[in-house]
C-alpha atoms as a PDB file:
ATOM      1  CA  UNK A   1     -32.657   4.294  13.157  1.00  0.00           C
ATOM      2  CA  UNK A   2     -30.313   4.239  15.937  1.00  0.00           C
ATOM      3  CA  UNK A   3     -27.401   5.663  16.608  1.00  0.00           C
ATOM      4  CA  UNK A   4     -24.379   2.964  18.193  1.00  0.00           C
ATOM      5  CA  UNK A   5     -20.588   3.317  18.300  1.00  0.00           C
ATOM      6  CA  UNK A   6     -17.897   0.803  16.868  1.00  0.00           C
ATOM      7  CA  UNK A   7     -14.910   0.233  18.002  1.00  0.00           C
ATOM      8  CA  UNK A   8     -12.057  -1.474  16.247  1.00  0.00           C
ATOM      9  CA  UNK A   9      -8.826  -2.894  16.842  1.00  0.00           C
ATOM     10  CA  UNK A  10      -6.977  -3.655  13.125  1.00  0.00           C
ATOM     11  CA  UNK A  11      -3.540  -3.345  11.349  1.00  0.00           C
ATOM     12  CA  UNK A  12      -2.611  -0.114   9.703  1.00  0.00           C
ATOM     13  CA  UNK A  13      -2.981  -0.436   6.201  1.00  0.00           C
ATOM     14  CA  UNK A  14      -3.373   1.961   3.193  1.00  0.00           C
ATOM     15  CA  UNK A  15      -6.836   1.334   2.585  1.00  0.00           C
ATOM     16  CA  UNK A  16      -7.975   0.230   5.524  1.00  0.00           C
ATOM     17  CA  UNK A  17     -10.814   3.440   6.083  1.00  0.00           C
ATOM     18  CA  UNK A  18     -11.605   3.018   2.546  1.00  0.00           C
ATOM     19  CA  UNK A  19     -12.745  -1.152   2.937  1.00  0.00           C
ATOM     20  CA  UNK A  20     -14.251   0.030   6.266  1.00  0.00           C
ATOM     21  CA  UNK A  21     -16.519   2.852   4.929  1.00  0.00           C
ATOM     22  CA  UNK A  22     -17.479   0.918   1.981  1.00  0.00           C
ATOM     23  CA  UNK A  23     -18.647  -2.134   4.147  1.00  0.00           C
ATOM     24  CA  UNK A  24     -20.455   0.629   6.202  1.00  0.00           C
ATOM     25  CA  UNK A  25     -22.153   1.850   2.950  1.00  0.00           C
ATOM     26  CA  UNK A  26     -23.159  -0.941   1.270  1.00  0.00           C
ATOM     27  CA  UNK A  27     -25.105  -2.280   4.656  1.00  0.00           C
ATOM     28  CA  UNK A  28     -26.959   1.215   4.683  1.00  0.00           C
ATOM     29  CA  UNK A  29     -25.578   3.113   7.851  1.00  0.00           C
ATOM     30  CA  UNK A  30     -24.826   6.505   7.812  1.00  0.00           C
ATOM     31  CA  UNK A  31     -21.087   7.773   9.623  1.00  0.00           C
ATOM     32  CA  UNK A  32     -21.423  10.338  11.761  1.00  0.00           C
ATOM     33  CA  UNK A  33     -17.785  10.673  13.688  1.00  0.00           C
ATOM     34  CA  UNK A  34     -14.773   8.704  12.351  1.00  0.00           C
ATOM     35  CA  UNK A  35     -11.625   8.268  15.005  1.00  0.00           C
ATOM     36  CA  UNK A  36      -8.459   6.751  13.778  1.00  0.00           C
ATOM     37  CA  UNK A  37      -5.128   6.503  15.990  1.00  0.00           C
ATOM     38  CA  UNK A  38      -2.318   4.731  15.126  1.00  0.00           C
ATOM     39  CA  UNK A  39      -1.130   3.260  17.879  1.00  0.00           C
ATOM     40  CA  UNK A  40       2.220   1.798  16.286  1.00  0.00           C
ATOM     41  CA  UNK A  41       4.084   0.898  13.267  1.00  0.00           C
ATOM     42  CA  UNK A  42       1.207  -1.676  12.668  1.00  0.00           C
ATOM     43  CA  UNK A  43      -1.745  -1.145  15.049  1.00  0.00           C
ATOM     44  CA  UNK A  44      -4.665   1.669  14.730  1.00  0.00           C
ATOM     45  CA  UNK A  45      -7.243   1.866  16.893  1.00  0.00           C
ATOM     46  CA  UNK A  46     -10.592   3.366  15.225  1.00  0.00           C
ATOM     47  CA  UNK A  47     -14.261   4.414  16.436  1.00  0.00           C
ATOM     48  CA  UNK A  48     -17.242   4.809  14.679  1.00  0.00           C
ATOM     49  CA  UNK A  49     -19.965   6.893  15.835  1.00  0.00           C
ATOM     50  CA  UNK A  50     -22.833   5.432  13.373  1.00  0.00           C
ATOM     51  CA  UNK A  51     -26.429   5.288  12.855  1.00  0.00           C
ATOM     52  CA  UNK A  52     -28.355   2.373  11.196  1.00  0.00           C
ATOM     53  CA  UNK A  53     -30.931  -0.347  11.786  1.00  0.00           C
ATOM     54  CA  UNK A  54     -30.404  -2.137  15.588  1.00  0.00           C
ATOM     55  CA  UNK A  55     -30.921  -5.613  13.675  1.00  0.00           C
ATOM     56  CA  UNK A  56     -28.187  -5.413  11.277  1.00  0.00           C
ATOM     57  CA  UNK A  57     -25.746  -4.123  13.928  1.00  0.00           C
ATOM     58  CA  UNK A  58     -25.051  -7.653  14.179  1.00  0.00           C
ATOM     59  CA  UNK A  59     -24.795  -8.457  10.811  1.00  0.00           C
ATOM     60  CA  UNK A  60     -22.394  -5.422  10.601  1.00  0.00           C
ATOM     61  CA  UNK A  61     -19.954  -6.497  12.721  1.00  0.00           C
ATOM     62  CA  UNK A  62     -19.778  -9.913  11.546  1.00  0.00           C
ATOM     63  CA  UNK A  63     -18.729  -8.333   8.063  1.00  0.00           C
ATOM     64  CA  UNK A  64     -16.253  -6.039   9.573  1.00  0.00           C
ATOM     65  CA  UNK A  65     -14.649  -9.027  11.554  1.00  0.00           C
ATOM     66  CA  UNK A  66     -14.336 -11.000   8.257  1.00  0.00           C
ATOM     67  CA  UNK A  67     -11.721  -8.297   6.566  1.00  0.00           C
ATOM     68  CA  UNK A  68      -8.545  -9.467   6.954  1.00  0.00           C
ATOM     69  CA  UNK A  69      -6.572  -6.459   8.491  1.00  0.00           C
ATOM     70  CA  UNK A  70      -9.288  -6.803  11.156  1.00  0.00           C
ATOM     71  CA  UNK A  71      -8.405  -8.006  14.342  1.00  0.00           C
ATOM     72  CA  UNK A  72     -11.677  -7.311  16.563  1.00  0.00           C
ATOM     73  CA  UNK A  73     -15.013  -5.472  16.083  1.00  0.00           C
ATOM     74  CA  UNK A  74     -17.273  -4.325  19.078  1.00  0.00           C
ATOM     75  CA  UNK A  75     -20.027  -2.058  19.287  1.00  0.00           C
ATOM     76  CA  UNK A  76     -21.574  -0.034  22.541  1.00  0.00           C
END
């Protein structure tokens, strides 16, 4: 397993972190730092230190991409 960061530009919602983990979850990777700043009324910025299987890191961000409040996905 490897260890890879995500980084995440979405709009602040209520239960954003909770739709985020959950996706995180159900693809089997394990969170081991969480960083969420909002950077305005409707804007947070969030990292993810995580550690999973390198070939669904792609599969992963696809997902995360697809939720709605979601406005880009990366990972380092």
């Amino acid at each position: 397993m490897d260890t890879f960061k995500i980084y995440l530009t979405a709009n602040n919602a209520g239960d954003l972190i909770l739709r985020i983990t959950a996706e995180l979850h159900k693809r089997g990777f394990e969170i081991m730092a969480f960083n969420y700043q909002v950077n305005s009324e409707n804007t947070a910025s969030i990292g993810i230190t995580a550690s999973g299987e390198t070939n669904k890191k792609e599969q992963i961000l696809r997902q995360l991409n697809r939720l709605y409040d979601i406005k880009e996905a990366i990972a380092c």
